[in-house]
Protein backbone atom coordinates (compact mmCIF):
# COMPACT_ATOMS: atom_id res chain seq x y z
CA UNK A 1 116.75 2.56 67.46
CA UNK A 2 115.50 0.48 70.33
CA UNK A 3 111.71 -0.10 70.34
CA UNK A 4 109.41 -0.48 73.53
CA UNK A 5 106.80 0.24 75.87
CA UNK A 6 105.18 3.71 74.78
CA UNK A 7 108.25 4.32 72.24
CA UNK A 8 107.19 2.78 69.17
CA UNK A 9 107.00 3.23 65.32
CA UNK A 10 104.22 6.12 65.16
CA UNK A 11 102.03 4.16 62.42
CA UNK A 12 102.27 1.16 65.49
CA UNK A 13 101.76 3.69 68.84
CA UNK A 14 98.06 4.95 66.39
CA UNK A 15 97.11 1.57 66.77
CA UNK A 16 98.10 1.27 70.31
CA UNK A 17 95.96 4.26 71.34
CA UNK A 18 92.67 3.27 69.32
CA UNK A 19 92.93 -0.41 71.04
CA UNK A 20 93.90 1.30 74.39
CA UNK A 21 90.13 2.78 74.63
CA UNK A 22 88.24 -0.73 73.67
CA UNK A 23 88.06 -2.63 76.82
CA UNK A 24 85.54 -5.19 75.10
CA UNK A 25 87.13 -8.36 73.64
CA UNK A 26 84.12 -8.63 70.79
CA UNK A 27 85.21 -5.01 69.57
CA UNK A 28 88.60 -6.18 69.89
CA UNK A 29 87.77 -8.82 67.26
CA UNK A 30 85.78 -6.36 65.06
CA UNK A 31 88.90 -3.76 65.32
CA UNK A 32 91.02 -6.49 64.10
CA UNK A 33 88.52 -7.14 60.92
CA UNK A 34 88.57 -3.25 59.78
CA UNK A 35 92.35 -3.50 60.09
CA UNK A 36 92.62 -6.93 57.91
CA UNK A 37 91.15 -4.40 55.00
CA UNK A 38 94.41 -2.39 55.55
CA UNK A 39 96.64 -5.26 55.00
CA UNK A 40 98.75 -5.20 52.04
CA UNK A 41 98.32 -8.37 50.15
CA UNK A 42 100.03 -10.87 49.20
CA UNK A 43 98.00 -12.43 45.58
CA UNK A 44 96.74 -15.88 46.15
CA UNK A 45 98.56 -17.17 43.11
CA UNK A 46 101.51 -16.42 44.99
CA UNK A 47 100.93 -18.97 48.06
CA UNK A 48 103.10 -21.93 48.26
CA UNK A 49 105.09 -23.70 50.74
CA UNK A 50 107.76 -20.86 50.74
CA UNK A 51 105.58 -18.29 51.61
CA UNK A 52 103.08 -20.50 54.90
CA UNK A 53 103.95 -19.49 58.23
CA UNK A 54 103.92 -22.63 59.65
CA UNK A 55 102.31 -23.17 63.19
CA UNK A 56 99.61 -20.87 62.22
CA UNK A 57 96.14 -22.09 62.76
CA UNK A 58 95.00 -20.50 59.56
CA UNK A 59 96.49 -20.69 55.93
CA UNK A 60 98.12 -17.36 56.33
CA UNK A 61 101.53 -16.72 53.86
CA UNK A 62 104.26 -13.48 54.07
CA UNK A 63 106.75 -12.51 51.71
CA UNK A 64 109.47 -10.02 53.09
CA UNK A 65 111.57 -8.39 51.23
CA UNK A 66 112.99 -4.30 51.03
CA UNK A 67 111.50 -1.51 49.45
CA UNK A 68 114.11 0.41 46.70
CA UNK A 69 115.26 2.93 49.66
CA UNK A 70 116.67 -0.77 51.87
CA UNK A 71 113.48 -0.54 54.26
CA UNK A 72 111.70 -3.25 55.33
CA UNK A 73 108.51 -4.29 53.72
CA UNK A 74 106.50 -7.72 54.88
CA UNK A 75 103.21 -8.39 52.40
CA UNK A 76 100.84 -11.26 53.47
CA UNK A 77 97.91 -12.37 53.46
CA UNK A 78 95.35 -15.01 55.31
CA UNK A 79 92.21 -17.58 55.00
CA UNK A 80 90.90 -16.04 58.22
CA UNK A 81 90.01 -12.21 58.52
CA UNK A 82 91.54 -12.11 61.85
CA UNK A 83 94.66 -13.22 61.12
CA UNK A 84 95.36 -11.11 58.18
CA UNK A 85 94.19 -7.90 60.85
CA UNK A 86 97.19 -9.20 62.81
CA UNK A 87 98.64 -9.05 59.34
CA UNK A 88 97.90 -5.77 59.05
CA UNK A 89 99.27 -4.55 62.47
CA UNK A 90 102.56 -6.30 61.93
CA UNK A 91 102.83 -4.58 59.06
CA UNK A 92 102.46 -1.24 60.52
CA UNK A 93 104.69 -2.43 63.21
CA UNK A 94 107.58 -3.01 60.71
CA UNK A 95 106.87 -1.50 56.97
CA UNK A 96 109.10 0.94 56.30
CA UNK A 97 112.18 0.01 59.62
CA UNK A 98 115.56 -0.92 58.63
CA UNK A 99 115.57 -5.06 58.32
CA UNK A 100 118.24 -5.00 61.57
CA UNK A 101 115.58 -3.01 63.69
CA UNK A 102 113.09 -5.57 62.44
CA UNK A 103 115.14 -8.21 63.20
CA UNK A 104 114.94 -7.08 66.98
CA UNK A 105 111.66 -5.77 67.34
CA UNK A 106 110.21 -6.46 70.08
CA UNK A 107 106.87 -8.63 70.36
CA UNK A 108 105.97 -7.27 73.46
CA UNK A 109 103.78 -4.13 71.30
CA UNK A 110 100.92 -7.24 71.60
CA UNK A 111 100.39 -6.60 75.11
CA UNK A 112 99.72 -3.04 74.87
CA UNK A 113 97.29 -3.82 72.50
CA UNK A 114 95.60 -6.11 74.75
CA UNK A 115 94.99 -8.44 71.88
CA UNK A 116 97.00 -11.71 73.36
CA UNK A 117 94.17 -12.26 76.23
CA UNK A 118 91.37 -11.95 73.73
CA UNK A 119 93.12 -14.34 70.74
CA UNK A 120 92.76 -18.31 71.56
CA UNK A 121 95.90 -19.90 72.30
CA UNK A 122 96.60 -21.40 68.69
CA UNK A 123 95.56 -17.55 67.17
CA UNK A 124 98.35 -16.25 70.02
CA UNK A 125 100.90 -18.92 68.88
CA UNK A 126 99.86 -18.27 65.15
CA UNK A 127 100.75 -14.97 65.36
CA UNK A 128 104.11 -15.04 67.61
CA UNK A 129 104.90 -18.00 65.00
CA UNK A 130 104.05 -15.20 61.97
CA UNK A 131 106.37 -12.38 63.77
CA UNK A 132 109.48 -14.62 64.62
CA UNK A 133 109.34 -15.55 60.85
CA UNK A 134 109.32 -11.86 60.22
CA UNK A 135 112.06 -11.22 62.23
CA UNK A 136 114.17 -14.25 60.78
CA UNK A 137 113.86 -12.61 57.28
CA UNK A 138 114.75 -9.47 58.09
CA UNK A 139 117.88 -10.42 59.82
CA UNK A 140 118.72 -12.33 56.67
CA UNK A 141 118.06 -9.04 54.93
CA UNK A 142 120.02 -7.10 56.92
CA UNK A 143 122.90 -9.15 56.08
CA UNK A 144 122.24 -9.91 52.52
């Protein structure tokens, strides 16, 4: 399946629509903090140099891996309640796709949330760093 603007996974498009009506970056920011409760976690005890997305501003760690039915699954967690509300979007974005859609999904879903002009540049660059890891595993999943 190819993946776009207005055609994306329908967990994804349900978070498009709710961020479509905030116009307000601070509400934004406390949208992204309701989601990081969503996030499935990765445990702390699990958190080594394996796991760190590296370039992130925040300690923030992922594990992907696939469910028993071959689908994707990414768990992950962060020091910073924003960045594990990204987390949590990703995830939504992704949880439950094949690893080979995954590992072409397109980052571009950021923009219709409206969430890349209201992230500082190092939160931005976190994050693209966090979904091109994602997108790594899964193609090594896809192949494995």
């Amino acid at each position: 399946m190819s993946y776009g603007e207005g055609n994306w996974p329908e967990s994804l498009q349900l978070v498009i629509e709710e961020f479509s009506d905030v116009f307000d970056d601070m509400e934004r920011y406390e949208m992204l903090y309701e989601f990081a409760s969503e996030c499935d976690l990765l445990a702390e005890d699990r958190w080594c140099e394996e796991t760190r997305v590296h370039g992130c501003q925040s300690e923030a760690h992922i594990i992907c891996s696939l469910n028993d039915d071959g689908s994707f699954k990414m768990i992950g967690s962060a020091d910073a309640q924003i960045v594990q509300g990204l987390m949590a979007i990703a995830q939504k974005a992704v949880n439950g796709l094949p690893p080979s859609e995954v590992a072409d999904f397109p980052v571009t879903f950021t923009r219709e949330l409206g969430l890349m002009d209201s992230l500082s540049p190092n939160r931005a660059n976190g994050f693209l760093n966090m979904f091109t890891r994602v997108r790594q595993d899964a193609r090594k999943l896809a192949v494995a």
